[in-house]
PDB file of N, CA and C in Angstrom:
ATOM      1  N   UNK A   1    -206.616  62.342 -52.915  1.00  0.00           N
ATOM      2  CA  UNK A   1    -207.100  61.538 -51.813  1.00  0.00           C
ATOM      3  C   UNK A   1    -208.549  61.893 -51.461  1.00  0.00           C
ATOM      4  N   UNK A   2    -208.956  63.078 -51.513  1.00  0.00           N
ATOM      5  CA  UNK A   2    -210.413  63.402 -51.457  1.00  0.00           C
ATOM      6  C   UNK A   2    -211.097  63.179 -52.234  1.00  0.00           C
ATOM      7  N   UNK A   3    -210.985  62.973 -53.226  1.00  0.00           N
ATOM      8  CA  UNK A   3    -211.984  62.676 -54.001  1.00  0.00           C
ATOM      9  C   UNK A   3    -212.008  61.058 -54.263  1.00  0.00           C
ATOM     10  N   UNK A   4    -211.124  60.244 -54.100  1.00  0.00           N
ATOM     11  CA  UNK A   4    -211.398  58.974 -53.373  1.00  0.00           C
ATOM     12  C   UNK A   4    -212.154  58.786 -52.745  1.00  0.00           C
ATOM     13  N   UNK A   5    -211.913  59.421 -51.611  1.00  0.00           N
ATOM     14  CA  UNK A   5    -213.200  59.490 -50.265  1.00  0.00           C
ATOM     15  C   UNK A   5    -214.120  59.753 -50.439  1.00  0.00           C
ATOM     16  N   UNK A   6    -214.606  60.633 -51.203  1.00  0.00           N
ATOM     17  CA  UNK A   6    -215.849  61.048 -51.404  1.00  0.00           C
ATOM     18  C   UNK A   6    -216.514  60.637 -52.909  1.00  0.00           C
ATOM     19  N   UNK A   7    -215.689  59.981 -53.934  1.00  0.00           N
ATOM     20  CA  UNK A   7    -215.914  59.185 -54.830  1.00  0.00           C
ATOM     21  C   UNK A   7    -216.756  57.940 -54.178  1.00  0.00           C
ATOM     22  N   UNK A   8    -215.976  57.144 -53.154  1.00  0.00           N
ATOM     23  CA  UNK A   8    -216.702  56.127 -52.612  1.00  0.00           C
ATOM     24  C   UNK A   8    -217.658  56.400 -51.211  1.00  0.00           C
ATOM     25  N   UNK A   9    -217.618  57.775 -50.641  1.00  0.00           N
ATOM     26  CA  UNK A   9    -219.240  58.158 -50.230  1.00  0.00           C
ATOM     27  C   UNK A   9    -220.503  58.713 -50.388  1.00  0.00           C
ATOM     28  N   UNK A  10    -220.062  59.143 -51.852  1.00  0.00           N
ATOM     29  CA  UNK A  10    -221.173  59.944 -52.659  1.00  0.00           C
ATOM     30  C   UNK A  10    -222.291  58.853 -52.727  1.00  0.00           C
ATOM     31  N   UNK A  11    -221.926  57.613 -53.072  1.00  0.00           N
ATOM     32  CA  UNK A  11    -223.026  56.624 -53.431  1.00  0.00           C
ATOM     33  C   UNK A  11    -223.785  56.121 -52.017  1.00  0.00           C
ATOM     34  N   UNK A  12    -223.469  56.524 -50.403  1.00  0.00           N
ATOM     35  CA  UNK A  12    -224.247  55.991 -49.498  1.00  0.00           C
ATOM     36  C   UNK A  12    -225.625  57.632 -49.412  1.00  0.00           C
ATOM     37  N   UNK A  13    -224.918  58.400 -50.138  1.00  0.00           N
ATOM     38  CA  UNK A  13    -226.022  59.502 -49.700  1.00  0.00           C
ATOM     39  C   UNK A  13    -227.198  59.353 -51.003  1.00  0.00           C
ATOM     40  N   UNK A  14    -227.642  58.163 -51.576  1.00  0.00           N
ATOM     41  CA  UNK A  14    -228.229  58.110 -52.756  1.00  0.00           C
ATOM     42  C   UNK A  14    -228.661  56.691 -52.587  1.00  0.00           C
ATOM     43  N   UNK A  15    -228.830  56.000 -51.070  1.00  0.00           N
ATOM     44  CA  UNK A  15    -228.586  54.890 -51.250  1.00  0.00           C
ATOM     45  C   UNK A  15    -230.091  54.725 -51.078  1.00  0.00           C
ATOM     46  N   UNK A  16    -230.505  53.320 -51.635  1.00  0.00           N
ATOM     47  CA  UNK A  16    -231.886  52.636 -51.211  1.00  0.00           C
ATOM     48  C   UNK A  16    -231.992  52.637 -49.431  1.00  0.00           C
ATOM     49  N   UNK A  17    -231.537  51.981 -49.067  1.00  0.00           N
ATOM     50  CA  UNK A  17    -231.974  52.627 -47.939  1.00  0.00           C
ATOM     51  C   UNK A  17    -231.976  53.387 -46.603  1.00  0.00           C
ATOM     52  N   UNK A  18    -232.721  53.800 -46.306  1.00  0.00           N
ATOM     53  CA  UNK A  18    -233.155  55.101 -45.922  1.00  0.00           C
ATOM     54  C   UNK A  18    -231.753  55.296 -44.308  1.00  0.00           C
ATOM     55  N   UNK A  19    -232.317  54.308 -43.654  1.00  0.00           N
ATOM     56  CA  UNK A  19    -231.188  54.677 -42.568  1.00  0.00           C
ATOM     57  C   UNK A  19    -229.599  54.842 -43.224  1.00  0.00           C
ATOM     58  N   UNK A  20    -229.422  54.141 -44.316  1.00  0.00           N
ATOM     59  CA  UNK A  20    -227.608  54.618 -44.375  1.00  0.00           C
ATOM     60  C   UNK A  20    -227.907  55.984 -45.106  1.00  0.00           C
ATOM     61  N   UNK A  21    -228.772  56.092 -45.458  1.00  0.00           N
ATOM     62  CA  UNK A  21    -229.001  57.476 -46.815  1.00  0.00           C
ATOM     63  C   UNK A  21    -228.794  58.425 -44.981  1.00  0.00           C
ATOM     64  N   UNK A  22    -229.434  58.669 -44.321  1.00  0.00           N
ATOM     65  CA  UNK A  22    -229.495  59.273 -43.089  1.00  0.00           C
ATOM     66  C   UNK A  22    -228.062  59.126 -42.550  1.00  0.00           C
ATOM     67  N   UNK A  23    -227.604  58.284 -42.583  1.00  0.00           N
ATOM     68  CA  UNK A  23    -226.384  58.184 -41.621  1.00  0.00           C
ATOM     69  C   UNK A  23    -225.584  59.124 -42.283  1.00  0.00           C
ATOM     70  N   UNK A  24    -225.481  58.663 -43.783  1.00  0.00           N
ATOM     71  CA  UNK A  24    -224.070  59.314 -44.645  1.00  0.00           C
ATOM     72  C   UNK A  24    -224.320  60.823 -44.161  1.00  0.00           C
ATOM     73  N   UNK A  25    -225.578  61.229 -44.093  1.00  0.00           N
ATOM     74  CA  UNK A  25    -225.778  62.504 -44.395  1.00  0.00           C
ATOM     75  C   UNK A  25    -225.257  63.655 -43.283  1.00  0.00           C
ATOM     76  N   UNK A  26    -225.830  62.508 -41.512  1.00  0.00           N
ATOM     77  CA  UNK A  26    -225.342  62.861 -40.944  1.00  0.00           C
ATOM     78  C   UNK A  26    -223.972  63.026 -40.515  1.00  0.00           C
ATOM     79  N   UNK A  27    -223.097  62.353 -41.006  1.00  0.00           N
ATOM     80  CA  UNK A  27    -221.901  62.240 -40.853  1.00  0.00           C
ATOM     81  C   UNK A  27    -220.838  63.013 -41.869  1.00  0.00           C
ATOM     82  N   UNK A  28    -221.646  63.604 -42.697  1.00  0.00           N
ATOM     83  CA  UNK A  28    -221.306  64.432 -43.425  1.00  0.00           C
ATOM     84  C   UNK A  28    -221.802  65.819 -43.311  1.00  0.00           C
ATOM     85  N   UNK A  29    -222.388  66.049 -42.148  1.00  0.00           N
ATOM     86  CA  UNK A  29    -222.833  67.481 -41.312  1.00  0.00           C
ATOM     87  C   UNK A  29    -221.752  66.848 -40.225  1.00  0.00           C
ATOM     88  N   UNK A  30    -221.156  66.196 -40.029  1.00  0.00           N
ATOM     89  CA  UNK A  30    -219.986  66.576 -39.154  1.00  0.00           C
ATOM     90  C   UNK A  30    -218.718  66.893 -39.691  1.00  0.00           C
ATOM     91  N   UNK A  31    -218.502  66.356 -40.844  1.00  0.00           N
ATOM     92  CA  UNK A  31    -217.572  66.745 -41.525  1.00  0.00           C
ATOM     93  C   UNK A  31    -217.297  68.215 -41.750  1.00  0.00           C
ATOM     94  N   UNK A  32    -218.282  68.404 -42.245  1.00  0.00           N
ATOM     95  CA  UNK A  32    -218.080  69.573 -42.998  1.00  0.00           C
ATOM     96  C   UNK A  32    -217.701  70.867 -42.004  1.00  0.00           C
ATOM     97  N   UNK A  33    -217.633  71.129 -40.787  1.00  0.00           N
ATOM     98  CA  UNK A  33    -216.956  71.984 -39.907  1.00  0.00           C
ATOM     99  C   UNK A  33    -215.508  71.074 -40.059  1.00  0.00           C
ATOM    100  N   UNK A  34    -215.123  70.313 -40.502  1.00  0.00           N
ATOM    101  CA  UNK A  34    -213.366  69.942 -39.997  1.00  0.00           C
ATOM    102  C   UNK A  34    -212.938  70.269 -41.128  1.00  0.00           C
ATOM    103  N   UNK A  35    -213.739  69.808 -42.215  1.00  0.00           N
ATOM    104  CA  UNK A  35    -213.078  70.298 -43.778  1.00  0.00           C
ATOM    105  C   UNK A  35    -213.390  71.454 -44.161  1.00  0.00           C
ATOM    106  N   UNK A  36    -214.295  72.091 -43.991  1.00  0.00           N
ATOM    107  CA  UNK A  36    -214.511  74.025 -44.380  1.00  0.00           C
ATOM    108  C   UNK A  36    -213.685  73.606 -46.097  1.00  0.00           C
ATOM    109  N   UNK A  37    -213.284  74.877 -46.333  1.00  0.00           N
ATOM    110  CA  UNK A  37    -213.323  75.353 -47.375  1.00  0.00           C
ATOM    111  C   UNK A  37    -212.001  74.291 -48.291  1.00  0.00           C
ATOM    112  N   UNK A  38    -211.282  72.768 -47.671  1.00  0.00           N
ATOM    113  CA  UNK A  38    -210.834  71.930 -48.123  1.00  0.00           C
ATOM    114  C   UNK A  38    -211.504  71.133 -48.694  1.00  0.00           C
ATOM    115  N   UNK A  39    -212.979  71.685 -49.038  1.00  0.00           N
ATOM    116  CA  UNK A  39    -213.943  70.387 -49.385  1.00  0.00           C
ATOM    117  C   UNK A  39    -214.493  71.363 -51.104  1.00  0.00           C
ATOM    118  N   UNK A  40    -213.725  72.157 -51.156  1.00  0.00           N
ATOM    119  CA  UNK A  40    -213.776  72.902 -52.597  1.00  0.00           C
ATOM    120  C   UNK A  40    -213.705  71.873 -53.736  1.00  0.00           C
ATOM    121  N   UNK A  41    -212.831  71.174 -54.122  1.00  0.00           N
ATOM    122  CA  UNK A  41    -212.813  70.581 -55.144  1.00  0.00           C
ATOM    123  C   UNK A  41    -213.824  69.469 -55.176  1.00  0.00           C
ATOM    124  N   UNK A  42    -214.748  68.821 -54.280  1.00  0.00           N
ATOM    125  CA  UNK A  42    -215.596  68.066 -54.324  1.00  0.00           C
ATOM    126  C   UNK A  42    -217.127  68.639 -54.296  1.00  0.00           C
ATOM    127  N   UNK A  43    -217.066  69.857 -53.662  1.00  0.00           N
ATOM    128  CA  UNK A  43    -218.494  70.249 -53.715  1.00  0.00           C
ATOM    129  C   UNK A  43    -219.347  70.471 -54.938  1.00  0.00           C
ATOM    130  N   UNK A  44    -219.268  70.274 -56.498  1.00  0.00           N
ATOM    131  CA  UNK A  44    -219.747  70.079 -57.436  1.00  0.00           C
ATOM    132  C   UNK A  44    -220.557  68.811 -57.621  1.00  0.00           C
ATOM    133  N   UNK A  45    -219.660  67.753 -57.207  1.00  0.00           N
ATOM    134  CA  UNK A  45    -219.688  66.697 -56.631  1.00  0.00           C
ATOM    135  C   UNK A  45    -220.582  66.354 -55.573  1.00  0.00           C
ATOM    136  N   UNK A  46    -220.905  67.098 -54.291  1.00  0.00           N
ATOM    137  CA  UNK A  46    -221.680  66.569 -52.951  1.00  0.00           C
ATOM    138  C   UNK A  46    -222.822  67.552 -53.281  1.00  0.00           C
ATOM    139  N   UNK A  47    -223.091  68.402 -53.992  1.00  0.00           N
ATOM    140  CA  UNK A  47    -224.359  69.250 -54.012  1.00  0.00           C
ATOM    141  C   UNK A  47    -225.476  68.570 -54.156  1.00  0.00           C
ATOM    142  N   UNK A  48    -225.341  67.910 -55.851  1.00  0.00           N
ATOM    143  CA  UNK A  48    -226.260  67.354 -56.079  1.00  0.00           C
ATOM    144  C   UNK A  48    -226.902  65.835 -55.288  1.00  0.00           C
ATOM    145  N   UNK A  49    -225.697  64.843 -54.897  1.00  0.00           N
ATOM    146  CA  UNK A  49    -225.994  64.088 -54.128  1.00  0.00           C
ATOM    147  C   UNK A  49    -226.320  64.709 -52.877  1.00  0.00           C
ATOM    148  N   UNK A  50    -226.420  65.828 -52.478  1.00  0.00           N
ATOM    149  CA  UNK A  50    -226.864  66.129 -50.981  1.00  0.00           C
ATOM    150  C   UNK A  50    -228.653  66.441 -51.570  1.00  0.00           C
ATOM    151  N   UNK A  51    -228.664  66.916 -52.581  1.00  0.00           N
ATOM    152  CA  UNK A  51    -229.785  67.757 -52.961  1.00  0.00           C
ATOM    153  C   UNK A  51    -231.114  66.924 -53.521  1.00  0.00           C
ATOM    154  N   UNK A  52    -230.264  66.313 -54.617  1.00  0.00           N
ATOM    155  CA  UNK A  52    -231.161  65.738 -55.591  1.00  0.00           C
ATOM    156  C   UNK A  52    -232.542  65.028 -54.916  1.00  0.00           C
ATOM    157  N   UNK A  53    -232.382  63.968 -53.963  1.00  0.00           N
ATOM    158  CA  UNK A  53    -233.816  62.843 -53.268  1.00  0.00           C
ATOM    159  C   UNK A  53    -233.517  63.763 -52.229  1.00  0.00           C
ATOM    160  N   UNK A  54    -232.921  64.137 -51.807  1.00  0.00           N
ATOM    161  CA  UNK A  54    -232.925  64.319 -50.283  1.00  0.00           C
ATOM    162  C   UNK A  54    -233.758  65.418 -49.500  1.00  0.00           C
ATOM    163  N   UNK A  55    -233.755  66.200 -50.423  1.00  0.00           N
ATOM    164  CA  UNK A  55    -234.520  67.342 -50.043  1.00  0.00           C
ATOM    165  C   UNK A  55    -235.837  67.406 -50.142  1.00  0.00           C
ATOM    166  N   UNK A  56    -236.078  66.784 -51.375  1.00  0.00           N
ATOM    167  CA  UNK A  56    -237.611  66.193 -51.491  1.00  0.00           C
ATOM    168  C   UNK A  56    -238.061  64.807 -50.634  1.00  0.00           C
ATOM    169  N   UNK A  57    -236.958  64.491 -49.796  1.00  0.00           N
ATOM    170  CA  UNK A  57    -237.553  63.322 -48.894  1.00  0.00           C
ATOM    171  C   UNK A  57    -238.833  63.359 -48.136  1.00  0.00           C
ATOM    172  N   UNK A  58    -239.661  62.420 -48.698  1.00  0.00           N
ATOM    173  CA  UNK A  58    -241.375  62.436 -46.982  1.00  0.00           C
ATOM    174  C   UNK A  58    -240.577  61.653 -45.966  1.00  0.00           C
ATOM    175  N   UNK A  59    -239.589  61.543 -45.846  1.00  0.00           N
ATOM    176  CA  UNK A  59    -238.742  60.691 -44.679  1.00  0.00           C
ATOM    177  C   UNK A  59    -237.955  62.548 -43.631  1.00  0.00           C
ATOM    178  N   UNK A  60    -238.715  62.800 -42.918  1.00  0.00           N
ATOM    179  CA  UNK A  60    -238.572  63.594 -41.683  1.00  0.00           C
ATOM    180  C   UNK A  60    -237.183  63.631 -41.415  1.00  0.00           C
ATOM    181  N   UNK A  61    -236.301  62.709 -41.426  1.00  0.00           N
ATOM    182  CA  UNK A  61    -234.813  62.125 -40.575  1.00  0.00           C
ATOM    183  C   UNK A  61    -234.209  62.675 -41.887  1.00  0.00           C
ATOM    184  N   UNK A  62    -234.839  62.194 -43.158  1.00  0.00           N
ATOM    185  CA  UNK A  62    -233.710  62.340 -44.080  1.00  0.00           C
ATOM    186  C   UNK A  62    -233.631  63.758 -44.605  1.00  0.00           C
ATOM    187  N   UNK A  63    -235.161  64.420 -44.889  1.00  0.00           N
ATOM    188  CA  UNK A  63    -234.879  66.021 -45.256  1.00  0.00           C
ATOM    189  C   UNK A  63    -234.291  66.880 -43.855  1.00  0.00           C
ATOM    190  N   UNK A  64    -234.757  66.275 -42.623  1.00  0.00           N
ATOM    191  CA  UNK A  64    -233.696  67.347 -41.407  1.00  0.00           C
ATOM    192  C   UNK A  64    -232.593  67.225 -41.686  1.00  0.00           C
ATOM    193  N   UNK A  65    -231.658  65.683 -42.137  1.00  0.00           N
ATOM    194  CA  UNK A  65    -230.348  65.911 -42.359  1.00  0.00           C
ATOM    195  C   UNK A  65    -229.666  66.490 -43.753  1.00  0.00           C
ATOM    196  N   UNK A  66    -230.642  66.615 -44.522  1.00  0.00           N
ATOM    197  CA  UNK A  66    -230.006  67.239 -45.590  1.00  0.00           C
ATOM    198  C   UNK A  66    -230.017  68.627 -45.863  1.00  0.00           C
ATOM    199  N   UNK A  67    -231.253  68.983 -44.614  1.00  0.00           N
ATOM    200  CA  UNK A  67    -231.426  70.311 -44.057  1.00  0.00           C
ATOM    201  C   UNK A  67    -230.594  71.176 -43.300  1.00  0.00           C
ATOM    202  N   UNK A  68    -229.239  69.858 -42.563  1.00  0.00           N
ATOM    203  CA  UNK A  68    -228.781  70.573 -42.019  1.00  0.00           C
ATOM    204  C   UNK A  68    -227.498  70.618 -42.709  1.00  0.00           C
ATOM    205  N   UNK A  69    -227.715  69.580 -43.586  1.00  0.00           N
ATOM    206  CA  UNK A  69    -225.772  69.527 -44.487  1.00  0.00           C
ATOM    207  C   UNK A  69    -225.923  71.101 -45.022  1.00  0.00           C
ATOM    208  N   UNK A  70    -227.086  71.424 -46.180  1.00  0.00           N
ATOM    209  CA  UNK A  70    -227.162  72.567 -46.146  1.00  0.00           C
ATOM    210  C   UNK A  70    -226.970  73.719 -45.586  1.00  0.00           C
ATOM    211  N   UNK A  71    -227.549  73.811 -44.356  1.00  0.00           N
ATOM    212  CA  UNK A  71    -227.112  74.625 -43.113  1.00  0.00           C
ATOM    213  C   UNK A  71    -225.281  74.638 -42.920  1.00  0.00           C
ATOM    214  N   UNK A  72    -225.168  73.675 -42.756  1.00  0.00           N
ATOM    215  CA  UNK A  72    -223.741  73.178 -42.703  1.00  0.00           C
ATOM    216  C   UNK A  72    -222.326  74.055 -43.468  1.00  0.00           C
ATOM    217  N   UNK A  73    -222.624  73.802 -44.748  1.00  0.00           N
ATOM    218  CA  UNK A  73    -222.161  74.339 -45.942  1.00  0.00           C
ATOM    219  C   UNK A  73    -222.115  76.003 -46.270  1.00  0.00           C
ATOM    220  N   UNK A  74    -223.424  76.413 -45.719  1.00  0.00           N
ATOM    221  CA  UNK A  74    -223.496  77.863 -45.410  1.00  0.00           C
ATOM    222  C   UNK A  74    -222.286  78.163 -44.750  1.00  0.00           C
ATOM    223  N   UNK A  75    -222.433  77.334 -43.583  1.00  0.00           N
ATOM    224  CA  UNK A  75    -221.770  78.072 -42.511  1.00  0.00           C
ATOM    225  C   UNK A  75    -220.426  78.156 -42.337  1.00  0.00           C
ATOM    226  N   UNK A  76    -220.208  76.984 -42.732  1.00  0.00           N
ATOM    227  CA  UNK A  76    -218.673  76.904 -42.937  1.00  0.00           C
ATOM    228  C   UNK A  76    -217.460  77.097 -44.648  1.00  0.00           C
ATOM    229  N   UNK A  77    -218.361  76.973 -44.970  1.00  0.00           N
ATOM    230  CA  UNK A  77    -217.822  77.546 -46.522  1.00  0.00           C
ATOM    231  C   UNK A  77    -218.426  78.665 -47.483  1.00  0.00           C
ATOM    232  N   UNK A  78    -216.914  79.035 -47.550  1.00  0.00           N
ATOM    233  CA  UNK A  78    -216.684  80.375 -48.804  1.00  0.00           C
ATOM    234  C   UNK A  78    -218.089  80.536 -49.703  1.00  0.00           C
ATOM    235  N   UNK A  79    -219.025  80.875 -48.975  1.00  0.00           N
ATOM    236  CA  UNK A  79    -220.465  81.108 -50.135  1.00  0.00           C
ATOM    237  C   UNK A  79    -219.965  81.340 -51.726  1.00  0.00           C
ATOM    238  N   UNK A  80    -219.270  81.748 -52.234  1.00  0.00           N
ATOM    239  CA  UNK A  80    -218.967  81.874 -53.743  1.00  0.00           C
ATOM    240  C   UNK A  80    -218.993  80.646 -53.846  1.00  0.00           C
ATOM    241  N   UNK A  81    -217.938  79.706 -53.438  1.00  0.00           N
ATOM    242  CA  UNK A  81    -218.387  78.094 -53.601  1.00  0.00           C
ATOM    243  C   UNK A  81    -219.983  77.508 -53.237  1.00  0.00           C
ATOM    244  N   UNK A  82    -220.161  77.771 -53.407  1.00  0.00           N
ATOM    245  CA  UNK A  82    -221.895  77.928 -53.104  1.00  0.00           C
ATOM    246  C   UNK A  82    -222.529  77.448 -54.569  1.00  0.00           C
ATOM    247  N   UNK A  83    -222.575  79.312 -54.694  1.00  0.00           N
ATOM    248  CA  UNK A  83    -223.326  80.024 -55.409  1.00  0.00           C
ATOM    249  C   UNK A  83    -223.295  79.586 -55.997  1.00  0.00           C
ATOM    250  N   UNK A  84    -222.726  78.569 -57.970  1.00  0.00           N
ATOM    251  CA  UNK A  84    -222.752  78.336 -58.845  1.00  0.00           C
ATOM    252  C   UNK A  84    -223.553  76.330 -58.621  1.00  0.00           C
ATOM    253  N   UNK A  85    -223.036  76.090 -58.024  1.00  0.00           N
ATOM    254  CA  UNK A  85    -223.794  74.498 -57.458  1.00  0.00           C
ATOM    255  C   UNK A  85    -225.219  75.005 -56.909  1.00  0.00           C
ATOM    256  N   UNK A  86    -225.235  75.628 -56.090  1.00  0.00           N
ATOM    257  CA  UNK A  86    -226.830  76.046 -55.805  1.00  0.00           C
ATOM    258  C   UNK A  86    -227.757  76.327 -56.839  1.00  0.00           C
ATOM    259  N   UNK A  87    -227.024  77.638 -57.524  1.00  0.00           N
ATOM    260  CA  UNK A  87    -228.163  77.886 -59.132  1.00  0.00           C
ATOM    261  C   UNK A  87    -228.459  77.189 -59.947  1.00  0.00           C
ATOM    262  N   UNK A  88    -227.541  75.986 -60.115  1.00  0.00           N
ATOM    263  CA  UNK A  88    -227.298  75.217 -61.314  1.00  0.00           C
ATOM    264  C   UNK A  88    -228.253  73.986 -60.842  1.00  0.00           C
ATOM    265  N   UNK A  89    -228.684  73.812 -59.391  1.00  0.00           N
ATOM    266  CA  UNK A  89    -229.750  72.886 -59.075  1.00  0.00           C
ATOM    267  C   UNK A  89    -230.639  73.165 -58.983  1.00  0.00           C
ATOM    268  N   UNK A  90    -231.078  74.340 -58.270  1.00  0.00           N
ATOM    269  CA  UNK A  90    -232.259  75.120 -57.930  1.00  0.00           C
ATOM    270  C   UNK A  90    -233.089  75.991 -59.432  1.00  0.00           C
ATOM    271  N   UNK A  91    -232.318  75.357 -60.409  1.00  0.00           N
ATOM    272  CA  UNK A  91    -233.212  75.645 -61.791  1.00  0.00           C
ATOM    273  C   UNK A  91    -234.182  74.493 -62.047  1.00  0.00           C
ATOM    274  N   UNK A  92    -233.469  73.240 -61.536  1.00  0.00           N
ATOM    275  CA  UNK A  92    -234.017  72.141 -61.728  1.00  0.00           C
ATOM    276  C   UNK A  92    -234.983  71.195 -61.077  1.00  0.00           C
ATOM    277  N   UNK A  93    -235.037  71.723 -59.733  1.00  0.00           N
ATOM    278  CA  UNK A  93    -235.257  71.351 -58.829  1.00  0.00           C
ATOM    279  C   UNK A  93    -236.830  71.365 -58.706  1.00  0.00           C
ATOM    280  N   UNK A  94    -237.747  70.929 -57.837  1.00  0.00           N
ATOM    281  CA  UNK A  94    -239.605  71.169 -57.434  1.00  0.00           C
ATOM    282  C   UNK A  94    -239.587  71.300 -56.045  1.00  0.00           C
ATOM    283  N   UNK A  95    -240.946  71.454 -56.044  1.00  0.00           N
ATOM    284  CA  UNK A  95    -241.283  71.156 -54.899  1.00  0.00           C
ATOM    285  C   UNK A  95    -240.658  72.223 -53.740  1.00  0.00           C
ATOM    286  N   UNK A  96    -240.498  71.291 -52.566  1.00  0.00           N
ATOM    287  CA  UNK A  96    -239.608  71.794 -50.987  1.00  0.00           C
ATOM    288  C   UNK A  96    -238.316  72.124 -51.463  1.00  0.00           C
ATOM    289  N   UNK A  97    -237.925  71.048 -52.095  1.00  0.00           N
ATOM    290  CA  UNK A  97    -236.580  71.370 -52.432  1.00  0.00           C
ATOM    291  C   UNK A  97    -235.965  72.550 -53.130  1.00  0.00           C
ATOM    292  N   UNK A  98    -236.869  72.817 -54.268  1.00  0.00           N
ATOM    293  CA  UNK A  98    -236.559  74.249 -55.230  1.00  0.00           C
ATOM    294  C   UNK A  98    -237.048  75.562 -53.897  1.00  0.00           C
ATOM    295  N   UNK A  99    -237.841  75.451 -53.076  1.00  0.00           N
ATOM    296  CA  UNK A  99    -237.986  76.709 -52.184  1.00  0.00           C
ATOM    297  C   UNK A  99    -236.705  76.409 -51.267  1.00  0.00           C
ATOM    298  N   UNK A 100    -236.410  75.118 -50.621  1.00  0.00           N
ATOM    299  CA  UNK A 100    -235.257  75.672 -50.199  1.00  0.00           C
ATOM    300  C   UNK A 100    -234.022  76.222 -50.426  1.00  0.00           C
ATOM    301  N   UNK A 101    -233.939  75.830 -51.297  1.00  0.00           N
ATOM    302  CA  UNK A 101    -232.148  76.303 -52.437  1.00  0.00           C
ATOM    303  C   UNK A 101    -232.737  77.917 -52.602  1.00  0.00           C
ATOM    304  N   UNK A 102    -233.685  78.297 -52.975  1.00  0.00           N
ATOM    305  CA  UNK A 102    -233.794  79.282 -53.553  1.00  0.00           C
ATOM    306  C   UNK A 102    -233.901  80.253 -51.711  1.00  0.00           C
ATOM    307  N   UNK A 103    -234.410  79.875 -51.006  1.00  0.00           N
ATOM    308  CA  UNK A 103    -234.200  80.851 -49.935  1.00  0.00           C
ATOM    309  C   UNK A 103    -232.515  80.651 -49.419  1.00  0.00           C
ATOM    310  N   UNK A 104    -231.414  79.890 -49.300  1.00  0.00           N
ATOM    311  CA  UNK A 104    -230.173  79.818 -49.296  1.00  0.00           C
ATOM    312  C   UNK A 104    -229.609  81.019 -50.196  1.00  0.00           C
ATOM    313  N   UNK A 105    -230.340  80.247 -51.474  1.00  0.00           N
ATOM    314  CA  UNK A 105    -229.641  81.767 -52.236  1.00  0.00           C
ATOM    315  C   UNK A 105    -229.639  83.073 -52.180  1.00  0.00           C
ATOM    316  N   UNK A 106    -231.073  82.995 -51.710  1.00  0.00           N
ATOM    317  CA  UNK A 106    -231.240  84.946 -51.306  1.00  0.00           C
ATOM    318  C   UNK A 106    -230.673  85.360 -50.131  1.00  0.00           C
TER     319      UNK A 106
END
């Protein structure tokens, strides 16, 4: 059932435009305190769509919220679930985005 759900919300956090790309994001920094560490089998899955545009956004609304899904994810989930989605982006990554993953990680 989760991955239903998040099969068909992965694609609003990637979306053209900018306010639903913002919304999903925010609404997925609320999530993520109710689901904690039930959101394991998808987070392979939500990293990169949290990560990939988002972090490198010049849209203010959209890197704070992906700033804070990040934040988010820290806080409420098992960092080992982390760790292997973080490295595996933050090799790839430029810019804002590669300094932020990489200060998460340390």
């Amino acid at each position: 059932m989760l991955f239903q759900i998040f099969d068909a919300f992965k694609p609003r956090l990637h979306d053209s435009n900018s306010k639903v790309n913002q919304v999903a994001l925010e609404a997925l920094h609320k999530m993520i305190p109710l689901l904690k560490d039930n959101l394991s089998p998808v987070i392979n899955m939500l990293i990169p769509a949290i990560v990939d545009n988002n972090l490198n956004s010049k849209n203010p609304g959209i890197y704070a919220a992906a700033t804070n899904v990040i934040q988010a994810l820290c806080q409420h989930l098992d960092t080992s679930l982390l760790l292997q989605p973080f490295c595996t982006k933050a090799q790839f990554l430029s810019g804002k985005a590669k300094q932020d993953l990489t200060e998460k990680l340390a």
